[in-house]
Protein backbone atom coordinates (compact mmCIF):
# COMPACT_ATOMS: atom_id res chain seq x y z
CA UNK A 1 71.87 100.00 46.29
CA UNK A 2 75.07 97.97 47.00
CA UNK A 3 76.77 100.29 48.57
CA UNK A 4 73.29 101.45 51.05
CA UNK A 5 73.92 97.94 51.76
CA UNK A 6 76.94 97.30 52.81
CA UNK A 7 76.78 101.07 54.91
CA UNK A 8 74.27 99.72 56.64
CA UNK A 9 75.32 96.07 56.83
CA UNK A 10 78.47 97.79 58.51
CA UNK A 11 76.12 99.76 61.17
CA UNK A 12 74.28 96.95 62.03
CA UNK A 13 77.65 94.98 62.86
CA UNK A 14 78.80 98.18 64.62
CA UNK A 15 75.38 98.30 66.57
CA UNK A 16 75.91 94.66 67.28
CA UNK A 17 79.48 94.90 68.60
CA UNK A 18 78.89 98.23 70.39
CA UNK A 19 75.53 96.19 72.31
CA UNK A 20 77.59 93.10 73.15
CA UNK A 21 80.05 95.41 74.49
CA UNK A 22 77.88 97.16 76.71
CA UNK A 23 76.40 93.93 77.83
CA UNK A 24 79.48 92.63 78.72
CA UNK A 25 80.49 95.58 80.30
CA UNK A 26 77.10 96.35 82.33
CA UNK A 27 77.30 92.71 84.00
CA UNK A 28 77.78 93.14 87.78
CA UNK A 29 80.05 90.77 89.76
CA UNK A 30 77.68 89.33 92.56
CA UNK A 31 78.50 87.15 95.58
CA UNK A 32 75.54 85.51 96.26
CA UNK A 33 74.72 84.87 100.04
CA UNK A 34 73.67 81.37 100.75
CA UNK A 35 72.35 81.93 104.36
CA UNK A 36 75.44 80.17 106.55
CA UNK A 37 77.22 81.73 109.37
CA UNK A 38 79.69 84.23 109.12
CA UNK A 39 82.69 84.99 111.60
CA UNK A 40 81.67 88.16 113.46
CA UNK A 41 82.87 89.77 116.38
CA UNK A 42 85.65 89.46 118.23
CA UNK A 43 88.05 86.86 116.59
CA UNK A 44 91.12 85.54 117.47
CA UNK A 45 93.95 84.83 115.31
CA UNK A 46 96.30 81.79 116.23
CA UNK A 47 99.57 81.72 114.68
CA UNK A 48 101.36 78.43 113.59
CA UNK A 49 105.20 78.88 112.54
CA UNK A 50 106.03 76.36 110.37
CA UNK A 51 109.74 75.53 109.73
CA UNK A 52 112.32 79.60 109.64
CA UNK A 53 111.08 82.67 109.85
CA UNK A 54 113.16 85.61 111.27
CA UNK A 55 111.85 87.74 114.40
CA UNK A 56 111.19 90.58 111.63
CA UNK A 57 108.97 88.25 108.85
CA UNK A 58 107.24 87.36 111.90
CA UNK A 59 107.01 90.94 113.06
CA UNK A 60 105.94 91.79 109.49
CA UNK A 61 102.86 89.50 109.97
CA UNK A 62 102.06 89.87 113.63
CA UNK A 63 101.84 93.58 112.97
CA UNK A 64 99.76 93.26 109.56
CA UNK A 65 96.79 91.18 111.65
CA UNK A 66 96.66 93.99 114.86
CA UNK A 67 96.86 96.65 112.15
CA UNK A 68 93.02 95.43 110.51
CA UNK A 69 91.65 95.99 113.23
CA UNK A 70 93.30 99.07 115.29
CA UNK A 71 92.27 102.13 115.37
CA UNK A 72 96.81 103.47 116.02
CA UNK A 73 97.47 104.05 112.44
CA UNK A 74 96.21 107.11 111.85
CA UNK A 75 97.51 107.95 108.53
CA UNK A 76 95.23 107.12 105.14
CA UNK A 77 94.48 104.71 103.43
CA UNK A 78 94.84 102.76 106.32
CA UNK A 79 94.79 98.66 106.88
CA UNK A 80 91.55 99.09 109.24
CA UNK A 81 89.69 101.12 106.34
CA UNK A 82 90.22 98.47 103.59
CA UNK A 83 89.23 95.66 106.48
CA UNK A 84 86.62 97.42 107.24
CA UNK A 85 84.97 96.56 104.22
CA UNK A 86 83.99 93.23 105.69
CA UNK A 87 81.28 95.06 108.01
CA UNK A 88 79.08 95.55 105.32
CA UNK A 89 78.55 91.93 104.56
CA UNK A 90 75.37 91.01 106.96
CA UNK A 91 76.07 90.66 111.03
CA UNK A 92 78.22 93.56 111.42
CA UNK A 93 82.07 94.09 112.34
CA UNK A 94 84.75 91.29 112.33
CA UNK A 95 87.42 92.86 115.74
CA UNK A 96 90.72 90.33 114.60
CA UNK A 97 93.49 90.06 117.36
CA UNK A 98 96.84 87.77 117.61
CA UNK A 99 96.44 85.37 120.12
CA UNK A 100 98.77 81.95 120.63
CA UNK A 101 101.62 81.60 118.50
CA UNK A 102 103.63 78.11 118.44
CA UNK A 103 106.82 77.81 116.33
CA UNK A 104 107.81 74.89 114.86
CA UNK A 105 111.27 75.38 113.57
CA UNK A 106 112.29 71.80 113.30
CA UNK A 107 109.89 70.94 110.66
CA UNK A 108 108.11 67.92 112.79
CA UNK A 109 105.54 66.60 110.02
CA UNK A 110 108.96 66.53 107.30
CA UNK A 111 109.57 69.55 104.90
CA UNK A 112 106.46 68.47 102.69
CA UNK A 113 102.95 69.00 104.00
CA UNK A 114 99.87 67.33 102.25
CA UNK A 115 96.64 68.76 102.92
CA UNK A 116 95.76 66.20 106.10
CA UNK A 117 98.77 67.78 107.79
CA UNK A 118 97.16 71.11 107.37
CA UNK A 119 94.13 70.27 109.35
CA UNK A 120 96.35 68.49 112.21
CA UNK A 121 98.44 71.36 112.57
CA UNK A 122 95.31 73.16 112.51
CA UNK A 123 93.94 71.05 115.17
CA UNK A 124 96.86 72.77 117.75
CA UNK A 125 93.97 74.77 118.89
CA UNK A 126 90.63 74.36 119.90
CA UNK A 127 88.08 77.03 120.10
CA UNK A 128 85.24 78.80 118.32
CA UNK A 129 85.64 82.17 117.24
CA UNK A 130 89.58 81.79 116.00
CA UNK A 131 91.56 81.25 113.20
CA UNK A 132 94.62 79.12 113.33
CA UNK A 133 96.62 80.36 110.41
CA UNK A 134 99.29 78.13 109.34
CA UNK A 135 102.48 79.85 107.88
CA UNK A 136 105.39 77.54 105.89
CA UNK A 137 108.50 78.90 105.10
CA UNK A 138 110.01 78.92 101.93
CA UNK A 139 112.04 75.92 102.16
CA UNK A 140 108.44 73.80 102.85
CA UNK A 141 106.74 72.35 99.83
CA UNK A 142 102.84 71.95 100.34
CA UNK A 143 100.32 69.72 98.36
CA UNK A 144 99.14 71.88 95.55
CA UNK A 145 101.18 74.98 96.25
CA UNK A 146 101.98 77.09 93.03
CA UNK A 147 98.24 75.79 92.46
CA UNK A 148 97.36 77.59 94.99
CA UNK A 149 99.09 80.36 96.89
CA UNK A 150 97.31 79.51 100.23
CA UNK A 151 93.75 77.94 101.19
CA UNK A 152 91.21 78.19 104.23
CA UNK A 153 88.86 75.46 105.30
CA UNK A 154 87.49 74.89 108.54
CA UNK A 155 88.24 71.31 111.39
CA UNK A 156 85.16 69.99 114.00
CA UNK A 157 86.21 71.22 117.45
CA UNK A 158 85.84 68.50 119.53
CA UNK A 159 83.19 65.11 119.07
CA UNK A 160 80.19 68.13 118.85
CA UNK A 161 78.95 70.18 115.47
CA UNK A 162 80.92 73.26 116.37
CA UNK A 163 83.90 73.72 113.65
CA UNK A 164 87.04 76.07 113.60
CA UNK A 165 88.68 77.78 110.88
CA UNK A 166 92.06 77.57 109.51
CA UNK A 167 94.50 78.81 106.86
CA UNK A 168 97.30 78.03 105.30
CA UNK A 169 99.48 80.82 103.42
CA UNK A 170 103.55 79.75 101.85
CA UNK A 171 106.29 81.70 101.76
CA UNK A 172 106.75 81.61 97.87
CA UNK A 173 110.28 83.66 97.26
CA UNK A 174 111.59 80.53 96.23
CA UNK A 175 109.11 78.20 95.14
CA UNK A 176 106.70 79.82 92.77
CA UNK A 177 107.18 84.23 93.26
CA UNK A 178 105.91 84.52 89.38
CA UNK A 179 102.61 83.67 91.05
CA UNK A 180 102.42 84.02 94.50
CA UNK A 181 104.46 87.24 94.93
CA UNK A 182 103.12 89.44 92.09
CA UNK A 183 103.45 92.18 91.61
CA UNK A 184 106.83 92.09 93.76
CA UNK A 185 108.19 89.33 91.04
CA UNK A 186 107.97 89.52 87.76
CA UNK A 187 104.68 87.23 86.52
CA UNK A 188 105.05 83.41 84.98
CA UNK A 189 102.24 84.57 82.17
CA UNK A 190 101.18 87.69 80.67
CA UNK A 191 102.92 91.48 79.74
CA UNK A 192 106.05 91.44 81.77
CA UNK A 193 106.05 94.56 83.66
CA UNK A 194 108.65 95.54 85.92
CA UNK A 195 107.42 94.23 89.26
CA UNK A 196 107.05 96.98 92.37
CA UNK A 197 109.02 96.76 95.23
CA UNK A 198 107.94 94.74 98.23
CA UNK A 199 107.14 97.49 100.79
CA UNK A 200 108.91 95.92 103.74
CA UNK A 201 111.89 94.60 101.64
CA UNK A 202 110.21 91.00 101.50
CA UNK A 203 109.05 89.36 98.39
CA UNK A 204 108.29 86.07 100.38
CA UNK A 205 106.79 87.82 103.20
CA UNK A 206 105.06 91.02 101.53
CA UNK A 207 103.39 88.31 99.00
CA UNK A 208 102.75 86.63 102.32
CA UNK A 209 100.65 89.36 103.22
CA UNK A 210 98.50 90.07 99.32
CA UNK A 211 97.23 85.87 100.46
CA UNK A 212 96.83 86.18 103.89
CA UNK A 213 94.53 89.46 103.31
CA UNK A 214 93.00 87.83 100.92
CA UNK A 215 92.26 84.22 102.69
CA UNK A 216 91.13 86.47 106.51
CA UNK A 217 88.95 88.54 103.89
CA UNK A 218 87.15 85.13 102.37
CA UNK A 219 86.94 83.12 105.80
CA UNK A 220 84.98 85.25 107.55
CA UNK A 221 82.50 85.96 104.93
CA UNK A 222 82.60 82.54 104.06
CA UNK A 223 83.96 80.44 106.72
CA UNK A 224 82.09 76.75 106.09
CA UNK A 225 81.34 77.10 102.49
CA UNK A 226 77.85 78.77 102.69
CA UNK A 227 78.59 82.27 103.11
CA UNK A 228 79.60 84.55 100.59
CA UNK A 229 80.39 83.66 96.94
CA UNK A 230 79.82 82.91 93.15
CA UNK A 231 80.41 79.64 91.72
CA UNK A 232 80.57 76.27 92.89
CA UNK A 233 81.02 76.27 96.54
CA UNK A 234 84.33 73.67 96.20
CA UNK A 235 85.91 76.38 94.15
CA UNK A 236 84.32 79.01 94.96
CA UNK A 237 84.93 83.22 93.87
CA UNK A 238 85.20 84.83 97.65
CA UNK A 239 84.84 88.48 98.90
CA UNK A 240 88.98 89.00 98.22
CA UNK A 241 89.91 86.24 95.53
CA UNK A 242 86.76 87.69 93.11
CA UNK A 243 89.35 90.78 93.31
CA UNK A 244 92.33 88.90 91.97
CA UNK A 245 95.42 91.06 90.81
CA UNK A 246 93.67 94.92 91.47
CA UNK A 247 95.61 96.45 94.14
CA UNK A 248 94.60 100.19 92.68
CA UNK A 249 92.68 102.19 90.22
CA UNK A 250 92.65 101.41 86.65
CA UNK A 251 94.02 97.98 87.38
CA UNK A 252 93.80 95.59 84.65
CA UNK A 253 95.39 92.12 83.58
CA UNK A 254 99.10 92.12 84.63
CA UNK A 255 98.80 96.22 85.90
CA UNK A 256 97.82 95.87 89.66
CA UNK A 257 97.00 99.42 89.35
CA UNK A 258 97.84 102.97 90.62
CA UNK A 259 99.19 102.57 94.20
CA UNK A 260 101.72 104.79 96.68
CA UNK A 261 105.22 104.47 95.94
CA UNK A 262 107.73 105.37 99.54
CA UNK A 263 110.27 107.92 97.96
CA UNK A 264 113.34 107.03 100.25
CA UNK A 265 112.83 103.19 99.14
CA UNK A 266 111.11 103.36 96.02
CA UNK A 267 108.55 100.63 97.64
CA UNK A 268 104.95 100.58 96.63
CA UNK A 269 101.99 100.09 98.96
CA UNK A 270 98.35 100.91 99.69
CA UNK A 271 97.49 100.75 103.02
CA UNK A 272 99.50 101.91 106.26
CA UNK A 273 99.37 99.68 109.35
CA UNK A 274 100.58 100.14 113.13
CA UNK A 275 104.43 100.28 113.93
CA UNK A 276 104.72 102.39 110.97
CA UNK A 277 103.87 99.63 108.28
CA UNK A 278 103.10 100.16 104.88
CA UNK A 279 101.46 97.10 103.14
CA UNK A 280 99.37 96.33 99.92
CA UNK A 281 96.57 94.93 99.72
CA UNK A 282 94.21 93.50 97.50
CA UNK A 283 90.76 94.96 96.24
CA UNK A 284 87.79 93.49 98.45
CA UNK A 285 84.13 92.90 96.41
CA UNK A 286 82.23 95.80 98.30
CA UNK A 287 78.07 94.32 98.80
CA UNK A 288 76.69 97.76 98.67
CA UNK A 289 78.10 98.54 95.64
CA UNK A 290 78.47 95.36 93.93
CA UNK A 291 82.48 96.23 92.91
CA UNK A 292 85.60 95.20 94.03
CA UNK A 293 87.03 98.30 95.98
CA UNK A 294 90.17 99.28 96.28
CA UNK A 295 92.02 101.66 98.88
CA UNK A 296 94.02 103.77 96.21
């Protein structure tokens, strides 16, 4: 009788694990809608150049933003496919295009930015229907960077209820890479894979990239905090950062993930952009499916 018991105190635990497991397992990640605007159709991007970049990093960049939404690479997976993602969130396609760019190589607000210089330099531009993306270098220390790889947020155009949006993303090569760069720098915490090579020969810049994607991807499905997202809305889980760290599939913890890998350079990337750039990106959460997809 003991032994009856114990078999089938042992299948009841084994039940019990294998339910919790599928429970756990069966829970779908969902960005709730909370009725705000979103950023849709055409858009333009604003560049702010904050403190060194080379004409290439900036190259790098300026190419990455035309690439999401041209139709000129014609090779798959392609930077346009993974942005186009964002049309299935409600109100249809987001068209992004480079507009102004100012460069501020003499570091005018000091070589340490708190978050009220963000919105100032922000403020460079007026308009509705832009982002002003603000880019430090990686000699320029921002308020709660390592914290943070990057942030968006939005400034009041004007004395009237219209608001902009803005972004900031840091070069990290020398500040913080273990965090900001991964997988092109080996990680702070967690199994310490080999990292990948950048796939333009940029840690800084090519982590540059895995934020800005990720920050253009979360402000314009949620560009004033009532868009897109799970959580609390002052740290909110967007349509890119919900994705964290998958890149490809069968990504997990500290493994972005089965991605491309250039043969002459030994670079890995997942998405092919204009000028003959090769980039990788991060997953997006896909609506229809309820998933975060990924090119590869």
């Amino acid at each position: 009788m003991a032994t009856i018991y114990r078999l089938a105190t042992l299948m009841l635990f084994c039940f019990i694990q294998l339910s919790f497991s599928e429970l756990v397992q069966e829970q779908p990640l969902v960005l709730k809608y909370h009725n705000g605007p979103l950023l849709k159709g055409k858009i333009t991007v604003n560049l702010i150049w904050y403190g060194k970049f080379t004409p290439i990093q900036r190259s790098i960049i300026v190419d990455f933003i035309n690439s999401l939404s041209s139709d000129k690479a014609t090779m798959v997976p392609s930077t346009s496919s993974w942005w186009k993602i964002t049309e299935k969130y409600k109100g249809g396609s987001s068209t992004l295009a480079v507009g102004k760019q100012i460069l501020l190589e003499n570091y005018p607000l000091g070589k340490f930015l708190e978050n009220p210089h963000l919105s100032a330099l922000a403020s460079k531009f007026n308009g509705v229907d832009t982002i002003n993306v603000i880019l430090t270098s990686k000699d320029v220390a921002v308020e709660g960077f390592c914290m943070r790889c990057g942030t968006h947020g939005s400034t009041r155009v004007g004395r009237g209820p219209v608001r902009g949006t803005y972004i900031w993303v840091g070069n990290s090569e020398t500040q913080c890479p273990g965090q900001c760069a991964w997988p092109f720098h080996q990680p702070i915490y967690g199994p310490q894979t080999p990292p990948l090579v950048a796939p333009n020969g940029d840690v800084g810049v090519d982590g540059m990239i895995i934020n800005l994607a990720t920050l253009l991807g979360n402000t314009v499905t949620n560009p004033f905090n009532n868009g897109y997202f799970q959580g609390p809305a002052n740290a909110p889980l967007e349509a890119v950062s919900a994705c964290t760290g998958m890149f490809g599939s069968g990504s997990y913890p500290g493994y972005p993930g089965k991605v491309l890998v250039e043969k002459s350079t030994g670079a890995s990337y997942n998405a092919n952009g204009i000028n003959g750039r090769k980039y990788l990106l991060p997953a997006m959460w896909d609506p229809q499916t309820s998933t975060c997809k990924t090119l590869m």
